[in-house]
N, C-alpha and C. Protein backbone atom coordinates (compact mmCIF):
# COMPACT_ATOMS: atom_id res chain seq x y z
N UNK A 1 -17.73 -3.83 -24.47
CA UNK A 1 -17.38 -2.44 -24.33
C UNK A 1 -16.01 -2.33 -23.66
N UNK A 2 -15.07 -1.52 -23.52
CA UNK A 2 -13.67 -1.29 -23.82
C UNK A 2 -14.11 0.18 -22.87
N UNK A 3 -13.39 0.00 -21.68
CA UNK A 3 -13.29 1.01 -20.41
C UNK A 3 -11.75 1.47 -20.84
N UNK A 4 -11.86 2.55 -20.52
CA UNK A 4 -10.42 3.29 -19.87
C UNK A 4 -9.89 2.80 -18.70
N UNK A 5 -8.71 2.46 -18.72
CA UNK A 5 -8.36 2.01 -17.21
C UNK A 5 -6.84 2.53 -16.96
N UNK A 6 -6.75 3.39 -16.37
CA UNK A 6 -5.64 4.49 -16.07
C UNK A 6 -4.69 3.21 -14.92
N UNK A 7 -3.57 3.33 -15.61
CA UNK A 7 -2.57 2.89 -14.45
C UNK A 7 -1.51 3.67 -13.69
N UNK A 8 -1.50 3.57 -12.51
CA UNK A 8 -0.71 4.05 -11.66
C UNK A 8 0.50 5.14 -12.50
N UNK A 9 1.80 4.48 -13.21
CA UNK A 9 2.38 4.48 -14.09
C UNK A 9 2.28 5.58 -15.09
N UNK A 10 0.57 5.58 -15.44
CA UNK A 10 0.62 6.79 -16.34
C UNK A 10 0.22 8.18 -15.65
N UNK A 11 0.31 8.48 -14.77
CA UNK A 11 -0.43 9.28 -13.85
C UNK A 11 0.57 10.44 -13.82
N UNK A 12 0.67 11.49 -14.36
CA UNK A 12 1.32 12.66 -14.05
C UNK A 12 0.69 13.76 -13.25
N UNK A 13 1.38 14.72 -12.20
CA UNK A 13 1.78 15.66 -11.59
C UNK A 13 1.78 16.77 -12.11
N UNK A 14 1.19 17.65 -12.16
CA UNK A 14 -0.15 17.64 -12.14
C UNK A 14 -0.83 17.27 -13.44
N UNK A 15 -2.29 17.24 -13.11
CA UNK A 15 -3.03 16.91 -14.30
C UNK A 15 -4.47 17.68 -13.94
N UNK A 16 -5.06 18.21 -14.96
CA UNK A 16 -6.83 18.37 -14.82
C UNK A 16 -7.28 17.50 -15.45
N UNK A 17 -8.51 17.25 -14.67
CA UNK A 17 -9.76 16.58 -14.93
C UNK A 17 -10.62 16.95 -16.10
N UNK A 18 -11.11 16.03 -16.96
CA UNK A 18 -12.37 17.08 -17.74
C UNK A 18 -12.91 17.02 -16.69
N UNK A 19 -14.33 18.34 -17.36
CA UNK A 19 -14.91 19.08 -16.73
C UNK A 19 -16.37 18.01 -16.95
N UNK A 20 -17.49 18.10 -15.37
CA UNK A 20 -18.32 16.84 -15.95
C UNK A 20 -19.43 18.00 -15.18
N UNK A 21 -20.74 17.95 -15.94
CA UNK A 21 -21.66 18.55 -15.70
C UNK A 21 -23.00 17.98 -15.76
N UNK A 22 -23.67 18.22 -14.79
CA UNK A 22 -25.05 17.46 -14.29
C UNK A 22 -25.74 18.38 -14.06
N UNK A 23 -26.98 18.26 -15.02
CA UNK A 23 -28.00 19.03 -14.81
C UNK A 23 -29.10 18.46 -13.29
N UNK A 24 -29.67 19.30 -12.58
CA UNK A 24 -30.16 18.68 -11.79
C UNK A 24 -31.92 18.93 -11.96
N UNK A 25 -32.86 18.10 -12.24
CA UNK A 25 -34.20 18.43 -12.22
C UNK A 25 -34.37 18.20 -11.00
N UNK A 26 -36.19 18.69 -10.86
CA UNK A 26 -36.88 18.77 -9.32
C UNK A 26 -37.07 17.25 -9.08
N UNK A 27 -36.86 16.41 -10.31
CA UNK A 27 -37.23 15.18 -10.34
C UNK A 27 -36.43 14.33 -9.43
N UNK A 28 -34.86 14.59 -9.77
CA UNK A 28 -33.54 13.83 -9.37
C UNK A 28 -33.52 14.16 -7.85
N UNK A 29 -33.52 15.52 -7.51
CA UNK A 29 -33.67 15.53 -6.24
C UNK A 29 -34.25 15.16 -5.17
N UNK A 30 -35.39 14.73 -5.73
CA UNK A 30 -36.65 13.82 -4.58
C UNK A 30 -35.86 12.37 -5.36
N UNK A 31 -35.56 11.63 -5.72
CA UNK A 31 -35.07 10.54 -6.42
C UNK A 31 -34.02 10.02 -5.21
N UNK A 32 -32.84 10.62 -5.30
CA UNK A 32 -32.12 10.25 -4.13
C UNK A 32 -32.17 10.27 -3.02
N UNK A 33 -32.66 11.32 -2.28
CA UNK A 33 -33.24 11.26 -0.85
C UNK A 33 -34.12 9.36 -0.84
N UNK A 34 -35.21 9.53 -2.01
CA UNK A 34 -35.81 8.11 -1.67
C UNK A 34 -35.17 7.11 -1.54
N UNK A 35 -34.40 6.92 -2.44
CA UNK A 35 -33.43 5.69 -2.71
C UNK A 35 -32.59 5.30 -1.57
N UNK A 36 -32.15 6.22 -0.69
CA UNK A 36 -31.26 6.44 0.24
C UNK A 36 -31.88 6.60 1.71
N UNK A 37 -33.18 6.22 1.71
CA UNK A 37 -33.83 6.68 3.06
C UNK A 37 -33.51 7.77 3.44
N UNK A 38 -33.20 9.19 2.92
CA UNK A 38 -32.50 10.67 3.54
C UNK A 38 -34.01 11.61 3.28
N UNK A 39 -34.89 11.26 4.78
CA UNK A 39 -36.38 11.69 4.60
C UNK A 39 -36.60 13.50 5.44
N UNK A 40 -35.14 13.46 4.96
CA UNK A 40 -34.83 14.92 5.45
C UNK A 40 -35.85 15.28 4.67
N UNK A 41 -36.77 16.99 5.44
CA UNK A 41 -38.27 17.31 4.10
C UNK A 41 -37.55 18.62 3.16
N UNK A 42 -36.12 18.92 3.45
CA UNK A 42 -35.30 20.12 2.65
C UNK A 42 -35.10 19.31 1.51
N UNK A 43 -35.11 18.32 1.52
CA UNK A 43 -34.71 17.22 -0.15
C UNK A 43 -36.19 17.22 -0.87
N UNK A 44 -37.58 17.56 -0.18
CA UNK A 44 -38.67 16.85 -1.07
C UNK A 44 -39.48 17.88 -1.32
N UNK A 45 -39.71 18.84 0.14
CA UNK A 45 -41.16 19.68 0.32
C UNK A 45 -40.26 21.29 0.38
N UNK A 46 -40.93 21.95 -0.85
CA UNK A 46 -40.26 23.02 -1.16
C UNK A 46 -41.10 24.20 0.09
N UNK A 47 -42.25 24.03 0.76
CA UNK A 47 -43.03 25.13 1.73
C UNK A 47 -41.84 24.53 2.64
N UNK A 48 -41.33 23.75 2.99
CA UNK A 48 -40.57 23.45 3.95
C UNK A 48 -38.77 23.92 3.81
N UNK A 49 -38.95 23.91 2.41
CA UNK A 49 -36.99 24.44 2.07
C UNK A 49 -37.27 25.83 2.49
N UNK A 50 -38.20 26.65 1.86
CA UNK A 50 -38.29 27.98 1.84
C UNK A 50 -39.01 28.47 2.95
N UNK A 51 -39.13 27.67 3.83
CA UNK A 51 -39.96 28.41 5.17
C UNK A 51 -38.38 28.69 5.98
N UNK A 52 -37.39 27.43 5.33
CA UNK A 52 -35.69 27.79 6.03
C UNK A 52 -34.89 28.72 5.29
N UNK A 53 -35.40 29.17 4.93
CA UNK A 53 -34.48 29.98 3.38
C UNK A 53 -33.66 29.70 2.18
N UNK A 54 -34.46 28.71 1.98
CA UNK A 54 -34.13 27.90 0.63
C UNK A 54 -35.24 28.77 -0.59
N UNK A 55 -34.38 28.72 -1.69
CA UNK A 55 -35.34 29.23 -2.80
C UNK A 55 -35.88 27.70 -2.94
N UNK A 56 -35.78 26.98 -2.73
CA UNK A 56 -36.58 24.96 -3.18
C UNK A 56 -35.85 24.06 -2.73
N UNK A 57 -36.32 22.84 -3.07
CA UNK A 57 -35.20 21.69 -2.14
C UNK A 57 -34.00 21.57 -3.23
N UNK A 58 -33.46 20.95 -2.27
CA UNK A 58 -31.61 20.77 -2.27
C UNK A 58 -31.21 19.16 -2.48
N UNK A 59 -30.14 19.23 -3.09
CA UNK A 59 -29.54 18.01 -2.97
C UNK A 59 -29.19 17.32 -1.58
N UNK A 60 -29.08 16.43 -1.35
CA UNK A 60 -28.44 15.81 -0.07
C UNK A 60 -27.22 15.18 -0.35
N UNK A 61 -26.36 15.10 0.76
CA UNK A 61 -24.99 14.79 1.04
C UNK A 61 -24.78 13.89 0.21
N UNK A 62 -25.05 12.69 0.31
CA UNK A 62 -24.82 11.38 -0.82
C UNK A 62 -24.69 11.66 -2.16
N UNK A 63 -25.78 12.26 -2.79
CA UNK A 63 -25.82 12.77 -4.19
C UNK A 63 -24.62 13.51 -4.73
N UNK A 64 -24.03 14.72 -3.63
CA UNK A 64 -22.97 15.26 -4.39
C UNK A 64 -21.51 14.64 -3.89
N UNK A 65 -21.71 13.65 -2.51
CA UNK A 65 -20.72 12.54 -2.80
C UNK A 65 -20.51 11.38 -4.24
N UNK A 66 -21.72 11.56 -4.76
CA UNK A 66 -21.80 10.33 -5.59
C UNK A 66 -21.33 10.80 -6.76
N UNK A 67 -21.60 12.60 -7.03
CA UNK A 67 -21.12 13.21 -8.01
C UNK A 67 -19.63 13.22 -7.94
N UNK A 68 -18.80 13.56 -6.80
CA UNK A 68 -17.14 13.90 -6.67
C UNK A 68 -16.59 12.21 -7.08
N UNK A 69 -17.16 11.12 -6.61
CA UNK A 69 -16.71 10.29 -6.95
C UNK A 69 -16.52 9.88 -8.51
N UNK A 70 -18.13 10.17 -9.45
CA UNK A 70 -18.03 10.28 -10.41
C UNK A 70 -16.89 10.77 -11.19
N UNK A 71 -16.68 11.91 -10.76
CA UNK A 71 -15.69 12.81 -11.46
C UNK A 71 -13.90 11.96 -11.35
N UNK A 72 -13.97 11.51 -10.25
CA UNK A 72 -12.94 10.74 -9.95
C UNK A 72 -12.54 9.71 -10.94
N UNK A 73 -13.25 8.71 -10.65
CA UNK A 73 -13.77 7.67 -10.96
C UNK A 73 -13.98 7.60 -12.87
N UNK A 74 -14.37 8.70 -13.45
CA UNK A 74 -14.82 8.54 -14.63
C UNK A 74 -13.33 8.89 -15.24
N UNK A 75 -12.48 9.34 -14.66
CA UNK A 75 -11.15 9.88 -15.11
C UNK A 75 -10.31 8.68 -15.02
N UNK A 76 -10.51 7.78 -13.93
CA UNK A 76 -9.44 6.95 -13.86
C UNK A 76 -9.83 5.40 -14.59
N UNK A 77 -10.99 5.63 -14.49
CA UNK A 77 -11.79 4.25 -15.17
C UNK A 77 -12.00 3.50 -13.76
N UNK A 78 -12.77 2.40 -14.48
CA UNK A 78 -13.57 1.24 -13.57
C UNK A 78 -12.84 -0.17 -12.74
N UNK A 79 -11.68 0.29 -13.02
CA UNK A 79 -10.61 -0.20 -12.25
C UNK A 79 -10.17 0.79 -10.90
N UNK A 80 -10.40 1.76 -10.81
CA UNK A 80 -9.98 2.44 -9.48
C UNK A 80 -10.68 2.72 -8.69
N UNK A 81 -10.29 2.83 -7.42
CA UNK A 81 -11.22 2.68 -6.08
C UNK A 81 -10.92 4.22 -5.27
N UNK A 82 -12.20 4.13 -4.95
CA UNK A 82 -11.99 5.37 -3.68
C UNK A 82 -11.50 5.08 -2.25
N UNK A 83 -10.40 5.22 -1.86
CA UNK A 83 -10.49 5.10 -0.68
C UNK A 83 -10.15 5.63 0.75
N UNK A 84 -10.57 7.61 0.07
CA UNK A 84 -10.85 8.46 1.03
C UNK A 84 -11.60 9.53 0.04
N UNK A 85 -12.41 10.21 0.99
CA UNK A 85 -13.10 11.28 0.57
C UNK A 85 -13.25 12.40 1.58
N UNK A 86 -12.53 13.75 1.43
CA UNK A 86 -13.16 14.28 2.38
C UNK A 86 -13.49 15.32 2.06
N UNK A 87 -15.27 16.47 2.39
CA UNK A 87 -15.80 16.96 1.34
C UNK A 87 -16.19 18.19 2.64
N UNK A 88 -16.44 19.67 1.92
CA UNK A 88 -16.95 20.24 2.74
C UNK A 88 -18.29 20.82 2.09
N UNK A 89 -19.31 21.08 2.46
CA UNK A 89 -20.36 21.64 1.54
C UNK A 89 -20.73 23.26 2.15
N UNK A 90 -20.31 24.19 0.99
CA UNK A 90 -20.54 25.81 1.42
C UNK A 90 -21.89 26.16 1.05
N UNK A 91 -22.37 25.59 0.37
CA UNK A 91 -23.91 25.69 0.18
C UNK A 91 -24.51 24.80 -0.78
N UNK A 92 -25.86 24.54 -0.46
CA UNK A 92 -26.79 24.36 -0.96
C UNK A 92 -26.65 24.27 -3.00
N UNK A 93 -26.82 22.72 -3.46
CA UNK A 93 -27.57 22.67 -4.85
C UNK A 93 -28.63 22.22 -4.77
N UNK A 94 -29.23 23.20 -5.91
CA UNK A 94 -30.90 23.16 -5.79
C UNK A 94 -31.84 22.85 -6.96
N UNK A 95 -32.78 22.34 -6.74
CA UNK A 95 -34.04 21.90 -8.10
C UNK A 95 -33.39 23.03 -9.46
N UNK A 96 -33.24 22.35 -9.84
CA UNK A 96 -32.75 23.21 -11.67
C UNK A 96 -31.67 24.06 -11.70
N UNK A 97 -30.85 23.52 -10.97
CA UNK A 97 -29.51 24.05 -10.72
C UNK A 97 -28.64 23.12 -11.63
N UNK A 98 -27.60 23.24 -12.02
CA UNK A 98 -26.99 22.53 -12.77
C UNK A 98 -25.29 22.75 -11.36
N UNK A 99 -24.77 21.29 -11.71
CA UNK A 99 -23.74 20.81 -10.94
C UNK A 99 -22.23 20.70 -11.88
N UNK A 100 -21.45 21.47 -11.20
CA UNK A 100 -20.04 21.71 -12.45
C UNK A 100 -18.66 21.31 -11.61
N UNK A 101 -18.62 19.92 -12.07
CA UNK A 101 -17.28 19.06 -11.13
C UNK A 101 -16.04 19.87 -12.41
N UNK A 102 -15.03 20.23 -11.56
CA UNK A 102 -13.74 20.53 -12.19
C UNK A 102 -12.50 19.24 -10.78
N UNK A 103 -11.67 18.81 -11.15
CA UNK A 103 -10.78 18.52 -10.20
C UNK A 103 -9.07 18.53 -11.39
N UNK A 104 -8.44 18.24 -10.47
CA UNK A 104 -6.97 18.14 -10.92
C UNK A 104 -6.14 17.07 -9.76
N UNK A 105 -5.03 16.18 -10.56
CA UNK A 105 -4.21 15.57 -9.45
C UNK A 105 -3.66 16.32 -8.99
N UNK A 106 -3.09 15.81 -7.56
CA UNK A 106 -2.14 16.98 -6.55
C UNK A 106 -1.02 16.20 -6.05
N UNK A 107 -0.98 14.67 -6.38
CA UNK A 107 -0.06 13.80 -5.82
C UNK A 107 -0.18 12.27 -6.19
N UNK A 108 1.10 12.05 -6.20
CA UNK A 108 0.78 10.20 -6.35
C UNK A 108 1.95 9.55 -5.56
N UNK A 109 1.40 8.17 -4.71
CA UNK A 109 2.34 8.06 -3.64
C UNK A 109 2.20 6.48 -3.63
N UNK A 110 3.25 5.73 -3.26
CA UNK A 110 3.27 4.46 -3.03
C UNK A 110 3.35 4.36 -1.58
N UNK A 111 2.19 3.68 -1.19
CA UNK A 111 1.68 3.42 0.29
C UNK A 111 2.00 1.79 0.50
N UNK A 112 3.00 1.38 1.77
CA UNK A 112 3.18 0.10 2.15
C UNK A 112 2.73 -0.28 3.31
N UNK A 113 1.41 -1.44 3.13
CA UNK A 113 0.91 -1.57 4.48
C UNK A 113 0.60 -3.07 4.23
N UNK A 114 1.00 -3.35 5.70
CA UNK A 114 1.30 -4.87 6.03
C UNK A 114 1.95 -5.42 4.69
N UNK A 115 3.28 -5.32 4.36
CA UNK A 115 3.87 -5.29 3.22
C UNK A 115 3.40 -5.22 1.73
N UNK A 116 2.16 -4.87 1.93
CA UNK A 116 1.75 -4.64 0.37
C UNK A 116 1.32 -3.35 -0.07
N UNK A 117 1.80 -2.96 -1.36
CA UNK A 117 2.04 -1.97 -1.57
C UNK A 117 0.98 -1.09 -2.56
N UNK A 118 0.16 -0.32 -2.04
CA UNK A 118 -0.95 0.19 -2.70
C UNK A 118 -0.24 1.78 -3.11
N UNK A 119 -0.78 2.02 -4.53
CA UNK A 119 -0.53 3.11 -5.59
C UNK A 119 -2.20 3.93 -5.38
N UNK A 120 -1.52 5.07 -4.99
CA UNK A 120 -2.57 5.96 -4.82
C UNK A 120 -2.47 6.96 -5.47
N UNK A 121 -3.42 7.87 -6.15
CA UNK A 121 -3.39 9.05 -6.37
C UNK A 121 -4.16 10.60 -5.48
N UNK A 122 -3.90 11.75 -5.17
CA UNK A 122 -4.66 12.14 -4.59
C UNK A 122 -5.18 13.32 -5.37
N UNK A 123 -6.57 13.55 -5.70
CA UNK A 123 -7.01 14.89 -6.39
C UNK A 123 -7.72 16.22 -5.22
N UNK A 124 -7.77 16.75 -6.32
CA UNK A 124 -8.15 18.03 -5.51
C UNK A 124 -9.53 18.10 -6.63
N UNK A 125 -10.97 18.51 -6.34
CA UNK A 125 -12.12 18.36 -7.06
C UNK A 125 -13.34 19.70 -6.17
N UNK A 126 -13.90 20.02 -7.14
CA UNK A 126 -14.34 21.29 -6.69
C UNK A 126 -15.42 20.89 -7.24
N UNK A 127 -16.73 21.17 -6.81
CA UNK A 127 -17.87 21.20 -7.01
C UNK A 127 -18.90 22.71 -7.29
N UNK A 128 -19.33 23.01 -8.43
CA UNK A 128 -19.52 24.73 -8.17
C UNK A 128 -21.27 24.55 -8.49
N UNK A 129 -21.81 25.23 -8.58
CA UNK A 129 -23.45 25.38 -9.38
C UNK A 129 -23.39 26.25 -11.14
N UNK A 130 -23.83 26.70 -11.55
CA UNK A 130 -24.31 27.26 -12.93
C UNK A 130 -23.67 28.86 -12.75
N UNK A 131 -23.50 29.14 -11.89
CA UNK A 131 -23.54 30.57 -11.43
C UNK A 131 -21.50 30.68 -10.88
N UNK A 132 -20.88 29.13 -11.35
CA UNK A 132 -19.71 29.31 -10.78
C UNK A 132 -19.30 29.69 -9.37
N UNK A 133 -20.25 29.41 -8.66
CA UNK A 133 -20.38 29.42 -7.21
C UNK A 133 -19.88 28.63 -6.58
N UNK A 134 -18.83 28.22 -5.70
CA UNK A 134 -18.20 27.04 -5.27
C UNK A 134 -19.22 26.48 -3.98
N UNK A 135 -19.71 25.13 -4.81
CA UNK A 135 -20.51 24.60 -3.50
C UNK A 135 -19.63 23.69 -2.62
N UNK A 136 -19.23 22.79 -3.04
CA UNK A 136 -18.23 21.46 -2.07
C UNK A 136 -16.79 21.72 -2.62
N UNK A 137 -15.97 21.74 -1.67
CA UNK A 137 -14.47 21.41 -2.31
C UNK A 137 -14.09 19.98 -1.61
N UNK A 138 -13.78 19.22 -2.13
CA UNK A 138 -13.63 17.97 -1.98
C UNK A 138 -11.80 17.76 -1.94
N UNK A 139 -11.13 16.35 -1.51
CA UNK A 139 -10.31 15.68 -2.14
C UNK A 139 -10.51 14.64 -1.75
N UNK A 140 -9.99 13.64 -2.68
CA UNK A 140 -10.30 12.92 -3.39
C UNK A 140 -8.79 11.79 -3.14
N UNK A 141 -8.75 10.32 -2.85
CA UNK A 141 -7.82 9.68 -2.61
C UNK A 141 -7.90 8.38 -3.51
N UNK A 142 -7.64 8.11 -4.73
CA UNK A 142 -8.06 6.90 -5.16
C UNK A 142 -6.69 5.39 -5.33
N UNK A 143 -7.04 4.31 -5.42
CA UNK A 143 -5.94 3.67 -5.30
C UNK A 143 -6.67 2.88 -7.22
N UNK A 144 -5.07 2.67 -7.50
CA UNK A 144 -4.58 2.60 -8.95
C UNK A 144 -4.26 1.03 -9.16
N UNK A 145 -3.96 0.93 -10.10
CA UNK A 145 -3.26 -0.55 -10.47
C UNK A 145 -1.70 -0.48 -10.59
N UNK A 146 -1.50 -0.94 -11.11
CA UNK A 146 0.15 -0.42 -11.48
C UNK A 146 0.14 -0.88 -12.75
């Protein structure tokens, strides 16, 4: 199989991302909490989301980290690395909610440390629900090949 693998080089100022969309079942959401030991009970037991004012359980932090990376990551191919993330979450995704990554580049910079020279790009990536609701705004720092 034959990956995309974006180099440094081809990287223009600005650029959008396709658009990547994840449906979320009640299934996926108890799925990651397990996998991840996150035995928070807002990820599993819905008398417990909605006794906090949740309409049902929610994704947890990791999951829609794992999504922004995706989005990253699926753009630049399996050659590029993350190596910053910083994410804010305005609310809550929930059991049968669907997840709608949009991002765009915002910069590309040649970083020299201890004389070697790493090619970075930096995005800007937005995370919304079904309803176009902005849940996480993220950015996004990935390093490139040349």
């Amino acid at each position: 199989m034959t990956y995309r693998s974006l180099t440094w080089d081809a990287v223009t100022v600005p650029t959008e991302l396709a658009q990547v969309v994840d449906e979320i079942s009640y299934q996926r959401v108890v799925m990651n909490p397990g996998a991840t030991w996150d035995y928070f009970p807002g990820h599993y037991d819905p008398e417990y989301a909605t006794s906090h004012g949740h309409p049902t359980i929610f994704l947890n932090t990791m999951h829609i980290a794992g999504f922004i990376d995706r989005i990253a990551t699926e753009w630049a191919g399996p050659h590029s690395r993350v190596v910053r993330r910083k994410m804010s979450i305005h609310q809550s995704i929930y059991a049968d909610d669907s997840m709608v990554g949009r991002g765009s580049v915002v910069n590309k910079r040649r970083v020299i440390t201890d004389g070697a020279t790493k090619l970075l790009v930096d995005l800007q990536i937005s995370v919304f629900n079904q309803r176009d609701e902005l849940c996480c705004p993220a950015e996004v720092t990935l390093e490139l090949n040349s």
